[in-house]
C-alpha atoms as a PDB file:
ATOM      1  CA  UNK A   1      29.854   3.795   8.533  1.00  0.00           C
ATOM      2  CA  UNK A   2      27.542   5.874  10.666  1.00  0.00           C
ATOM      3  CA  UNK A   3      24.943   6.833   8.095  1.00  0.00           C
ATOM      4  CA  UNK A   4      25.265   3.178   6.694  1.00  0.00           C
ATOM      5  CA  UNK A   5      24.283   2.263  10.574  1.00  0.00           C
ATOM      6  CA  UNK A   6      21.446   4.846  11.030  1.00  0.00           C
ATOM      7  CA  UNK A   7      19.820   3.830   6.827  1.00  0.00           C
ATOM      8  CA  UNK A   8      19.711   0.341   8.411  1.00  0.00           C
ATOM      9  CA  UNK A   9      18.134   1.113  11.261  1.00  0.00           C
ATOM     10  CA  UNK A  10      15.730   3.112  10.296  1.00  0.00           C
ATOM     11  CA  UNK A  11      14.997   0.511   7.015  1.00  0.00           C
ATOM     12  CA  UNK A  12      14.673  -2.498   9.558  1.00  0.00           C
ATOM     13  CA  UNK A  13      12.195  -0.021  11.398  1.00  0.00           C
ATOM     14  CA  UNK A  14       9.931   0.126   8.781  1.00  0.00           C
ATOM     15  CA  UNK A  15      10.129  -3.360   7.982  1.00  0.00           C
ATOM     16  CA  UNK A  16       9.080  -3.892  11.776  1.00  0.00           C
ATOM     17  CA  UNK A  17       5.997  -1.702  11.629  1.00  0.00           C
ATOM     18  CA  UNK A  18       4.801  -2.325   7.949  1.00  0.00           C
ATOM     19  CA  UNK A  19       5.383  -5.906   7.870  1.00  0.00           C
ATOM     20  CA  UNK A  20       5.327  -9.187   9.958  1.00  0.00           C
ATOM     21  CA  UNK A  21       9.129 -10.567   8.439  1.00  0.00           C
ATOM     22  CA  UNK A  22      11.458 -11.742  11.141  1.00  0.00           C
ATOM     23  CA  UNK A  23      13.773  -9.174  12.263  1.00  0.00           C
ATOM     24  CA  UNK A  24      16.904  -9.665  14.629  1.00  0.00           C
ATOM     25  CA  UNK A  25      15.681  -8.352  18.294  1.00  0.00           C
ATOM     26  CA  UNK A  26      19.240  -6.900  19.203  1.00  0.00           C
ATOM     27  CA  UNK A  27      18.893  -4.228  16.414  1.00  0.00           C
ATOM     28  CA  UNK A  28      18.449  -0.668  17.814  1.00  0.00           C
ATOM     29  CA  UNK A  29      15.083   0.383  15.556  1.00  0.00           C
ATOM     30  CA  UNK A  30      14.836   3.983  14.295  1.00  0.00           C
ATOM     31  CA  UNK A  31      11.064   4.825  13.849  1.00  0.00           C
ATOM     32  CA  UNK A  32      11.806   8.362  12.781  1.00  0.00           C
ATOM     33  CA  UNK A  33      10.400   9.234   9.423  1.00  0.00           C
ATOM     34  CA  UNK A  34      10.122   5.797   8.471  1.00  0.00           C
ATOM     35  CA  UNK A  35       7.561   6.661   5.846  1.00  0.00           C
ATOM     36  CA  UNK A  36       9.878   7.593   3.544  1.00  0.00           C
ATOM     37  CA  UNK A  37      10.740   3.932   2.772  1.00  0.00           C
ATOM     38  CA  UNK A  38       7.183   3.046   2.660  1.00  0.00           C
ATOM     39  CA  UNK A  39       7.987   3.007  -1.287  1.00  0.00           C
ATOM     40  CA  UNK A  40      10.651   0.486  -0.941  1.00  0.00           C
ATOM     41  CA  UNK A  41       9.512  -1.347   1.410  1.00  0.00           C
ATOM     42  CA  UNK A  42       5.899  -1.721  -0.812  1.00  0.00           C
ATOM     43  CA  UNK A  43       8.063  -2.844  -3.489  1.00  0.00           C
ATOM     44  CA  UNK A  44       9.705  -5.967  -1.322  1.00  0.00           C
ATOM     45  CA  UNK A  45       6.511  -6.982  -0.383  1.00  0.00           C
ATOM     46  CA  UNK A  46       4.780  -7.026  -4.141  1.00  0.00           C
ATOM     47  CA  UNK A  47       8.465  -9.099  -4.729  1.00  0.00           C
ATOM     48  CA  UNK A  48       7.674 -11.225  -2.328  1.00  0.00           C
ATOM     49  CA  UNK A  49       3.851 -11.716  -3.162  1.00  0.00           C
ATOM     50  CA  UNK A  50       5.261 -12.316  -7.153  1.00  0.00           C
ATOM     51  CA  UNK A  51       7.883 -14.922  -6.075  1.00  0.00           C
ATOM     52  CA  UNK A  52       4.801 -16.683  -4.551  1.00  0.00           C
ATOM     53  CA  UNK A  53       2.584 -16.082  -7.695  1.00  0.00           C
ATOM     54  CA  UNK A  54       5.589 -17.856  -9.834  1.00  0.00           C
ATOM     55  CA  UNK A  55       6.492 -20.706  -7.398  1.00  0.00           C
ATOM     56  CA  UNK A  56       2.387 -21.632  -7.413  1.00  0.00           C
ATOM     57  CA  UNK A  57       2.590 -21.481 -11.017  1.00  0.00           C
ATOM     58  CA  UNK A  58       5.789 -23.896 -11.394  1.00  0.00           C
ATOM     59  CA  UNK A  59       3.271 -26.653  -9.209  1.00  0.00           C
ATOM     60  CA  UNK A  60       0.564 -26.267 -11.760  1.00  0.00           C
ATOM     61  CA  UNK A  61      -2.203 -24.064  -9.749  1.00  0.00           C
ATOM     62  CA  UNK A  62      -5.056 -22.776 -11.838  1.00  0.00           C
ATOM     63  CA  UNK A  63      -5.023 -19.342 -12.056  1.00  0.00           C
ATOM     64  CA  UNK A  64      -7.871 -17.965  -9.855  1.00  0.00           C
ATOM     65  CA  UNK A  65      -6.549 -19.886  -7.009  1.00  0.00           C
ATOM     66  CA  UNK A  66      -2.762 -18.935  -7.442  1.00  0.00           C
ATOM     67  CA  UNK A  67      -4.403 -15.369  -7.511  1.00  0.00           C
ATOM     68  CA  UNK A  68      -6.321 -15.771  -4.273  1.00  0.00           C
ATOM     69  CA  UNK A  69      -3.500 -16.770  -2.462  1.00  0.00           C
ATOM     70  CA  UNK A  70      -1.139 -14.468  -3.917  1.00  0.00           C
ATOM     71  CA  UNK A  71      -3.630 -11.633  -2.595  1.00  0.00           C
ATOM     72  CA  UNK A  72      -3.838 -13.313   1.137  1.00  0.00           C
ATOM     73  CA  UNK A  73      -0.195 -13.541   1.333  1.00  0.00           C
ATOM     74  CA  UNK A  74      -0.342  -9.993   0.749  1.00  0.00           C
ATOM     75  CA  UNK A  75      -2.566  -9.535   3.843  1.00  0.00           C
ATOM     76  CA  UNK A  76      -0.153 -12.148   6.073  1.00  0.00           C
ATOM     77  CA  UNK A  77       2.956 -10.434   5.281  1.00  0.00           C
ATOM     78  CA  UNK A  78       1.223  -7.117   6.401  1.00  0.00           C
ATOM     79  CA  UNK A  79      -1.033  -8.768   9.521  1.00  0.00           C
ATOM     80  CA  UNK A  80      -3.655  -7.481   8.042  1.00  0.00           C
ATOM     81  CA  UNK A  81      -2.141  -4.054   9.304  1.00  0.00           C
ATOM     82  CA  UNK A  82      -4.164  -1.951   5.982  1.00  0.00           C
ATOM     83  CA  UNK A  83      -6.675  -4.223   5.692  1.00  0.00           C
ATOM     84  CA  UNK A  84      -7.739  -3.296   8.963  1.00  0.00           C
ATOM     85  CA  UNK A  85      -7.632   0.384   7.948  1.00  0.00           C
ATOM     86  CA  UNK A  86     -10.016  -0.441   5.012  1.00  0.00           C
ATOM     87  CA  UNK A  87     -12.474  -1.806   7.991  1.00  0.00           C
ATOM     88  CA  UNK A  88     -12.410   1.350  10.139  1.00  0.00           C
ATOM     89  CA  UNK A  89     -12.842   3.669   7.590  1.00  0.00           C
ATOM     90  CA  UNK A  90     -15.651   2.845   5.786  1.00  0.00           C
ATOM     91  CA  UNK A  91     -17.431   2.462   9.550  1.00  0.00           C
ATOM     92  CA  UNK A  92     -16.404   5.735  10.065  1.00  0.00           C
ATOM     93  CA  UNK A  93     -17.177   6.892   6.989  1.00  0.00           C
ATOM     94  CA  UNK A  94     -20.732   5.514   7.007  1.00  0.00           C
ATOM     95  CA  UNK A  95     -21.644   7.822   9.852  1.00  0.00           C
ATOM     96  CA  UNK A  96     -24.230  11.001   8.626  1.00  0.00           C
ATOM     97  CA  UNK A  97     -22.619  12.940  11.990  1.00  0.00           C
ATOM     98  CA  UNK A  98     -18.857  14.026  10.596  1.00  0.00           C
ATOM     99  CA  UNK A  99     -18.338  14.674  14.533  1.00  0.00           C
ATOM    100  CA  UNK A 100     -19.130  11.032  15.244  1.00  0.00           C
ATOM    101  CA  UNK A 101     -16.708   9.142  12.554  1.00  0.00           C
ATOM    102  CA  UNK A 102     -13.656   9.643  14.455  1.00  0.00           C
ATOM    103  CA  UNK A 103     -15.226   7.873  17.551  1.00  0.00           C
ATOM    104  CA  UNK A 104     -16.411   4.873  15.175  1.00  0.00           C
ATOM    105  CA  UNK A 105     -13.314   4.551  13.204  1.00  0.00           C
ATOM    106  CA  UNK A 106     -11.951   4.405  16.816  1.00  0.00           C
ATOM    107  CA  UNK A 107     -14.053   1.057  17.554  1.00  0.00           C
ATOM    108  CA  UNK A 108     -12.631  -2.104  17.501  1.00  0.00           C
ATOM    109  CA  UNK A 109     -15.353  -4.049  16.529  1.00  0.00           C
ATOM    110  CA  UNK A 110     -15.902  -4.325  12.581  1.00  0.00           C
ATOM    111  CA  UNK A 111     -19.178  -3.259  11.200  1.00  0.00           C
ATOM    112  CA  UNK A 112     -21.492  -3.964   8.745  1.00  0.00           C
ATOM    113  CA  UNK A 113     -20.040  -1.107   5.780  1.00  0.00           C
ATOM    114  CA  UNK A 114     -16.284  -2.044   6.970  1.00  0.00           C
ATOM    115  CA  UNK A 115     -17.052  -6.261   6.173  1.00  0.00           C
ATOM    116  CA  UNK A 116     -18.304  -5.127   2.899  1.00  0.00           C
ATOM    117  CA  UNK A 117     -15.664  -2.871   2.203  1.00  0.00           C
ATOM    118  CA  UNK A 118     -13.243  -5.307   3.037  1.00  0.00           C
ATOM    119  CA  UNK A 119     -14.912  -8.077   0.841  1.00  0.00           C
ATOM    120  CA  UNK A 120     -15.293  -5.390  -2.181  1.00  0.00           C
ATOM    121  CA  UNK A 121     -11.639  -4.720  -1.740  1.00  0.00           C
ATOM    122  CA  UNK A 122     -10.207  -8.469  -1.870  1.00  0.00           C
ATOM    123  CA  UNK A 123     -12.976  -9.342  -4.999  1.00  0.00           C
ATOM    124  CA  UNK A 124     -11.516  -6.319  -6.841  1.00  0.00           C
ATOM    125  CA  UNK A 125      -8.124  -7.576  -6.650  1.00  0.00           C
ATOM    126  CA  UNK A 126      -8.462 -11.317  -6.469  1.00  0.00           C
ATOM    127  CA  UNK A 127     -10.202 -11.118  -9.875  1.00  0.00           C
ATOM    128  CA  UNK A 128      -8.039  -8.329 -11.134  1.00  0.00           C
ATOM    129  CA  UNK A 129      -5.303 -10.253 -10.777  1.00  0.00           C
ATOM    130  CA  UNK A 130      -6.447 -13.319 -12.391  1.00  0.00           C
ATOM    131  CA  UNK A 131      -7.244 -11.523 -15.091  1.00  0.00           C
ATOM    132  CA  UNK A 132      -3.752  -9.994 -15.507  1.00  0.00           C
ATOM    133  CA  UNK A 133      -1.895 -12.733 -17.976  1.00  0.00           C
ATOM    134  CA  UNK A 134       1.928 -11.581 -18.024  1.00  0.00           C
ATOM    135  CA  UNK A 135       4.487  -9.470 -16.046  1.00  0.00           C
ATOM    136  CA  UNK A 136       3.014 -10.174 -12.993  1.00  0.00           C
ATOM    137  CA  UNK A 137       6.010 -10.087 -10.816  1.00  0.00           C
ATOM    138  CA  UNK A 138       6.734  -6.511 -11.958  1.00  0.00           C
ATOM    139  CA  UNK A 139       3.391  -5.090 -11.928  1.00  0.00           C
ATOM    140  CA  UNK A 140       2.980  -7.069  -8.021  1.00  0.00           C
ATOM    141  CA  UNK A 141       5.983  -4.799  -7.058  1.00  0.00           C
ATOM    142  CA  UNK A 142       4.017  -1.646  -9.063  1.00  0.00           C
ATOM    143  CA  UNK A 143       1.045  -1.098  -7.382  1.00  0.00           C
ATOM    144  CA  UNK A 144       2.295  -2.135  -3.522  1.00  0.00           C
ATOM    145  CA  UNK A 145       4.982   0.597  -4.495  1.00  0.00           C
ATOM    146  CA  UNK A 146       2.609   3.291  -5.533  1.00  0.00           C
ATOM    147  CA  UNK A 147       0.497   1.919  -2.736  1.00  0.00           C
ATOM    148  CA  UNK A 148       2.375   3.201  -0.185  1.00  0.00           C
ATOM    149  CA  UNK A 149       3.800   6.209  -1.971  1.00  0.00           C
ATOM    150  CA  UNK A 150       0.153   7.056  -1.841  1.00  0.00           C
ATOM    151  CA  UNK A 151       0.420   6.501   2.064  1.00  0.00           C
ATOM    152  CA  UNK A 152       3.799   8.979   1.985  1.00  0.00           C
ATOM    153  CA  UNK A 153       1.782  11.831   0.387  1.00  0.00           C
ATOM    154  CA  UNK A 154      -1.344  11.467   3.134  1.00  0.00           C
ATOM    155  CA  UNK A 155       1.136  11.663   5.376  1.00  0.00           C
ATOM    156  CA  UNK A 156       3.179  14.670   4.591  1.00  0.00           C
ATOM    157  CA  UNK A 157       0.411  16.705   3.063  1.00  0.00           C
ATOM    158  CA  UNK A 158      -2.859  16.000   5.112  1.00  0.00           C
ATOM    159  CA  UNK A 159      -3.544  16.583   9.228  1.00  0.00           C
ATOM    160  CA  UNK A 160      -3.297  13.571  11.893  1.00  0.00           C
ATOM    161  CA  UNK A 161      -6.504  13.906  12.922  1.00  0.00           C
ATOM    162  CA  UNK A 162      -5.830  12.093  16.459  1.00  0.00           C
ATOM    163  CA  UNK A 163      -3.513  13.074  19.101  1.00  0.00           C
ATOM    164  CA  UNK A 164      -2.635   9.561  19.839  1.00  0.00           C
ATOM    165  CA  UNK A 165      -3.159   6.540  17.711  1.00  0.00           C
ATOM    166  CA  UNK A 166      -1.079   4.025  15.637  1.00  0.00           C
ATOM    167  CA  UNK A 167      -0.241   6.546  12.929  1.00  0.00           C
ATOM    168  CA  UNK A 168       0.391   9.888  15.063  1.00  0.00           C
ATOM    169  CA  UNK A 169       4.195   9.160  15.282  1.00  0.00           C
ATOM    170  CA  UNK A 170       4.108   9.607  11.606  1.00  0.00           C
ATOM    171  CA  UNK A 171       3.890  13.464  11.730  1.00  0.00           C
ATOM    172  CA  UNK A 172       6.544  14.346  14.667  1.00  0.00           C
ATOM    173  CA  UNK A 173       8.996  13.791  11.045  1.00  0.00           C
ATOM    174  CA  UNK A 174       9.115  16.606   8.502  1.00  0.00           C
ATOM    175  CA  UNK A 175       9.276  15.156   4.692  1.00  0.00           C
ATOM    176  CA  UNK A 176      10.619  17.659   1.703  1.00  0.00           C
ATOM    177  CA  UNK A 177       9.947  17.178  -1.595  1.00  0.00           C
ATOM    178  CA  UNK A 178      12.749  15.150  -2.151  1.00  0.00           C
ATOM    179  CA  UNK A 179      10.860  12.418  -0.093  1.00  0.00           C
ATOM    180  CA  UNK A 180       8.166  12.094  -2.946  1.00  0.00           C
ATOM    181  CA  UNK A 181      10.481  12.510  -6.012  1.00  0.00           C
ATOM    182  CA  UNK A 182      12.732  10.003  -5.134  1.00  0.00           C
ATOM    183  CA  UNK A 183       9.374   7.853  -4.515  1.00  0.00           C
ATOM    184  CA  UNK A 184       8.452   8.578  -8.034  1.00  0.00           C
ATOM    185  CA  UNK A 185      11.810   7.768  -9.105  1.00  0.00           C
ATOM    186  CA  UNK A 186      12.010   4.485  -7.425  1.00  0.00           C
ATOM    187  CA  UNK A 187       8.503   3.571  -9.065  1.00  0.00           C
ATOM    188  CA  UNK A 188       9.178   4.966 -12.485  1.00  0.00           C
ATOM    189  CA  UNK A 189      12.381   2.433 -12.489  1.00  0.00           C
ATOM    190  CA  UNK A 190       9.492  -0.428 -12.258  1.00  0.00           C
ATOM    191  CA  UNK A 191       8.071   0.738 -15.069  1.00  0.00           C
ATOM    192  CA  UNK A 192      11.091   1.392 -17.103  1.00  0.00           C
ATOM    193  CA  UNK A 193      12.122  -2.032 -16.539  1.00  0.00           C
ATOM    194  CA  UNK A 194       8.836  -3.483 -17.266  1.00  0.00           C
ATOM    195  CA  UNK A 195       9.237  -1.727 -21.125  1.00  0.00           C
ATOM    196  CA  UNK A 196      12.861  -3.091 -21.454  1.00  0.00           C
ATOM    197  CA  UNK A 197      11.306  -6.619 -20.575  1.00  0.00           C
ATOM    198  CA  UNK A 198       8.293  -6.607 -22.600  1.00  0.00           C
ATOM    199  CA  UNK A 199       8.309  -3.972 -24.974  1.00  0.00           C
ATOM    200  CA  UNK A 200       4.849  -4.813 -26.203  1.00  0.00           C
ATOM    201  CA  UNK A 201       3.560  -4.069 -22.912  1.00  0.00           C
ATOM    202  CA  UNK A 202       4.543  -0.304 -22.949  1.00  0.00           C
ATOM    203  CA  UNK A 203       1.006   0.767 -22.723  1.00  0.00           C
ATOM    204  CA  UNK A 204       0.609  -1.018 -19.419  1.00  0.00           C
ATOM    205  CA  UNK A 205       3.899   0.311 -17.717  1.00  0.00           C
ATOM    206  CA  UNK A 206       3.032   3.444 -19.053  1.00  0.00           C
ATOM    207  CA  UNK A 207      -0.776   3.225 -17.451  1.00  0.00           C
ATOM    208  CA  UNK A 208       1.007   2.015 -14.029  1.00  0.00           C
ATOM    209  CA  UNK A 209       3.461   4.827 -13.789  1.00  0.00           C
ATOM    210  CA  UNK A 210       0.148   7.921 -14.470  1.00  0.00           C
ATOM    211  CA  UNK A 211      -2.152   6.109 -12.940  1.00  0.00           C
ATOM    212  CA  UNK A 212      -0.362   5.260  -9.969  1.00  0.00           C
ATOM    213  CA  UNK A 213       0.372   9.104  -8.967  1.00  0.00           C
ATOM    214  CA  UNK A 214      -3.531   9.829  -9.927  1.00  0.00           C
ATOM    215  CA  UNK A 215      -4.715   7.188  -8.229  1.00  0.00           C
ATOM    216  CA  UNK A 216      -2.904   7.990  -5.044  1.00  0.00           C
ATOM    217  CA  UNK A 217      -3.109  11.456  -4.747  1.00  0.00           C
ATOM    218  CA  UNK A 218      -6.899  11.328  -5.265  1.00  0.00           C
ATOM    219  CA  UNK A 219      -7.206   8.718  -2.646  1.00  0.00           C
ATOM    220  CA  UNK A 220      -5.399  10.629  -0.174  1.00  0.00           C
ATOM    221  CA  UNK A 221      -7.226  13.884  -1.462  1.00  0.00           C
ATOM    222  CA  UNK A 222     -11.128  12.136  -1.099  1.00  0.00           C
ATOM    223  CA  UNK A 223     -10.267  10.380   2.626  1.00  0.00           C
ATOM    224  CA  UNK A 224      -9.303  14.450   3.384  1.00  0.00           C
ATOM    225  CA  UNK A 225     -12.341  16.027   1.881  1.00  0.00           C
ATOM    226  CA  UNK A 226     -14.674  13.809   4.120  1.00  0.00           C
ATOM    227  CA  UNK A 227     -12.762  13.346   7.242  1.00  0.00           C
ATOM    228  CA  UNK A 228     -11.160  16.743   7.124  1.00  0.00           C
ATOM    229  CA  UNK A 229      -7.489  14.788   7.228  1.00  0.00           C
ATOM    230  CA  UNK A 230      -6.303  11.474   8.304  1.00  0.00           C
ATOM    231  CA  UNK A 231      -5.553   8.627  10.744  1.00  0.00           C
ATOM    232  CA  UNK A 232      -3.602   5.768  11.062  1.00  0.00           C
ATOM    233  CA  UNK A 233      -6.929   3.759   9.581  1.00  0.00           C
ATOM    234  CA  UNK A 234      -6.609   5.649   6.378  1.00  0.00           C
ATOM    235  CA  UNK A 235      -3.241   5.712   5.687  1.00  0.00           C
ATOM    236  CA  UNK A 236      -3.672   1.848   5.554  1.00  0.00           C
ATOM    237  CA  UNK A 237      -7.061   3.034   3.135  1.00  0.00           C
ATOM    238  CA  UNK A 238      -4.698   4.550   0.454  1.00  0.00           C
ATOM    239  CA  UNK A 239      -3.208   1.554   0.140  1.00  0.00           C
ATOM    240  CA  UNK A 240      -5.058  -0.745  -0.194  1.00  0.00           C
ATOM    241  CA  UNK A 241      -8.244   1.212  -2.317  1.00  0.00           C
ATOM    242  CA  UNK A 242      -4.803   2.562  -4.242  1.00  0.00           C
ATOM    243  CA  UNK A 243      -3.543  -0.929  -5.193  1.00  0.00           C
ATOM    244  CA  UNK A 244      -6.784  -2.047  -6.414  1.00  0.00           C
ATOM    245  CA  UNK A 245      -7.930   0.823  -8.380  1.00  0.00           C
ATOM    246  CA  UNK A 246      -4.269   0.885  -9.852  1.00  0.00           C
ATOM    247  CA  UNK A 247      -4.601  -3.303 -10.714  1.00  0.00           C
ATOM    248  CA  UNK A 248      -7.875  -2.295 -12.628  1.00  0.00           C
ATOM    249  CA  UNK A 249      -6.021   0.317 -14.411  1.00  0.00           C
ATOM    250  CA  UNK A 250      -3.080  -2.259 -15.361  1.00  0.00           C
ATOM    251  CA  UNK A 251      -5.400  -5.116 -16.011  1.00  0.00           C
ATOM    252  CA  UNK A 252      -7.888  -2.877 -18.273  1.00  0.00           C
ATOM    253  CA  UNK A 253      -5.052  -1.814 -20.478  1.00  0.00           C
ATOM    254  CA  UNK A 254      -2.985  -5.496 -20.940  1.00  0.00           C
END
């Protein structure tokens, strides 16, 4: 009864800091290590996001606009909490000085190279996803899942870069690699069900499963090789730039 009490604490946790859902306020939250259910958790949010993307479709809304709202509902469940990530690191990252990025990534205000990246970011997937024609529930849950396994791996494998900041609580946990493989386990299960539903889509569950573990370790990897490790503003990166390179992927190989 004790573990059952300290899973569930430490699961509503992580729905408290990765999310915006309604919690009750008399729970005691464990924030602990909570990024090992970042997997999970991504995979109840692409749930959620498909539920929308069907109930739309039931009322008759073209595609492109189910899509676009599919995609902001994304961004509403998470408060823009990624998003926001995506902003701050590409101001950072604009910066010639390396010893200056930190201090710009830092800044509140949203530049010129963040407003871009954010726009090139929500085109990708808007019309990504309105080009995907079946499965999309499944494939939803997918790619926030490897998303935020992505956002595990930066995590455990790559230096906090700040002593303080919205991500630094992240490291005071140590993960194994048991975190990862039951990650990959979790994810692979998308995919397997995805075959047993649509056989004919193999190739596409298949692409989802590789390309989501390329995708996010080399997202993770290329934030490291020019920062020289990460913050909380990249963490949020991987998943987002992971989600949409992924939804190309899928979407390329329907």
């Amino acid at each position: 009864m004790q573990l059952i009490r300290e899973t569930l604490a430490k699961f509503m946790a992580g729905i408290a800091f990765y999310t915006c859902l309604p919690i009750p306020h008399d729970w005691n939250l464990d924030f602990h290590g909570i990024a090992r259910l970042a997997p999970l958790i991504g995979l109840i949010l692409g749930g959620i996001q498909g539920l929308v993307d069907i109930g739309l479709h039931s009322l008759g809304m073209p595609v492109l606009t189910r899509s676009t709202v599919v995609i902001i509902s994304g961004i509403a469940l998470t408060g823009g909490l990624h998003l926001d990530g995506v902003m701050d690191a590409a101001d950072g990252l604009a910066v010639p000085e390396k010893k200056r990025r930190l201090e710009v990534m830092t800044d509140s205000a949203t530049g010129a190279f963040g407003a871009m990246a954010a726009i090139a970011l929500l085109l990708i997937k808007i019309t990504a996803l309105t080009d995907l024609d079946s499965d999309r529930l499944l494939i939803l849950m997918g790619i926030a899942g490897w998303g935020r396994w992505g956002q595990l791996v930066a995590i455990a494998c790559y230096p906090y870069l700040k002593p303080t900041g919205k991500g630094a609580f992240h490291k005071k946990a140590k993960y194994s690699i048991l975190d990862f493989l039951l990650g990959i386990l979790l994810l692979l299960l998308m995919s397997g069900i995805l075959t047993l539903l649509d056989p004919q889509n193999w190739l596409v569950a298949c692409g989802m499963a590789i390309g989501g573990i390329a995708i996010a370790l080399l997202t993770g990897a290329w934030f490291n090789r020019y920062l020289g490790g990460h913050t909380g503003d990249t963490y949020g990166a991987v998943v987002e730039w992971t989600e949409a390179l992924l939804l190309c992927v899928v979407v390329t190989l329907e």
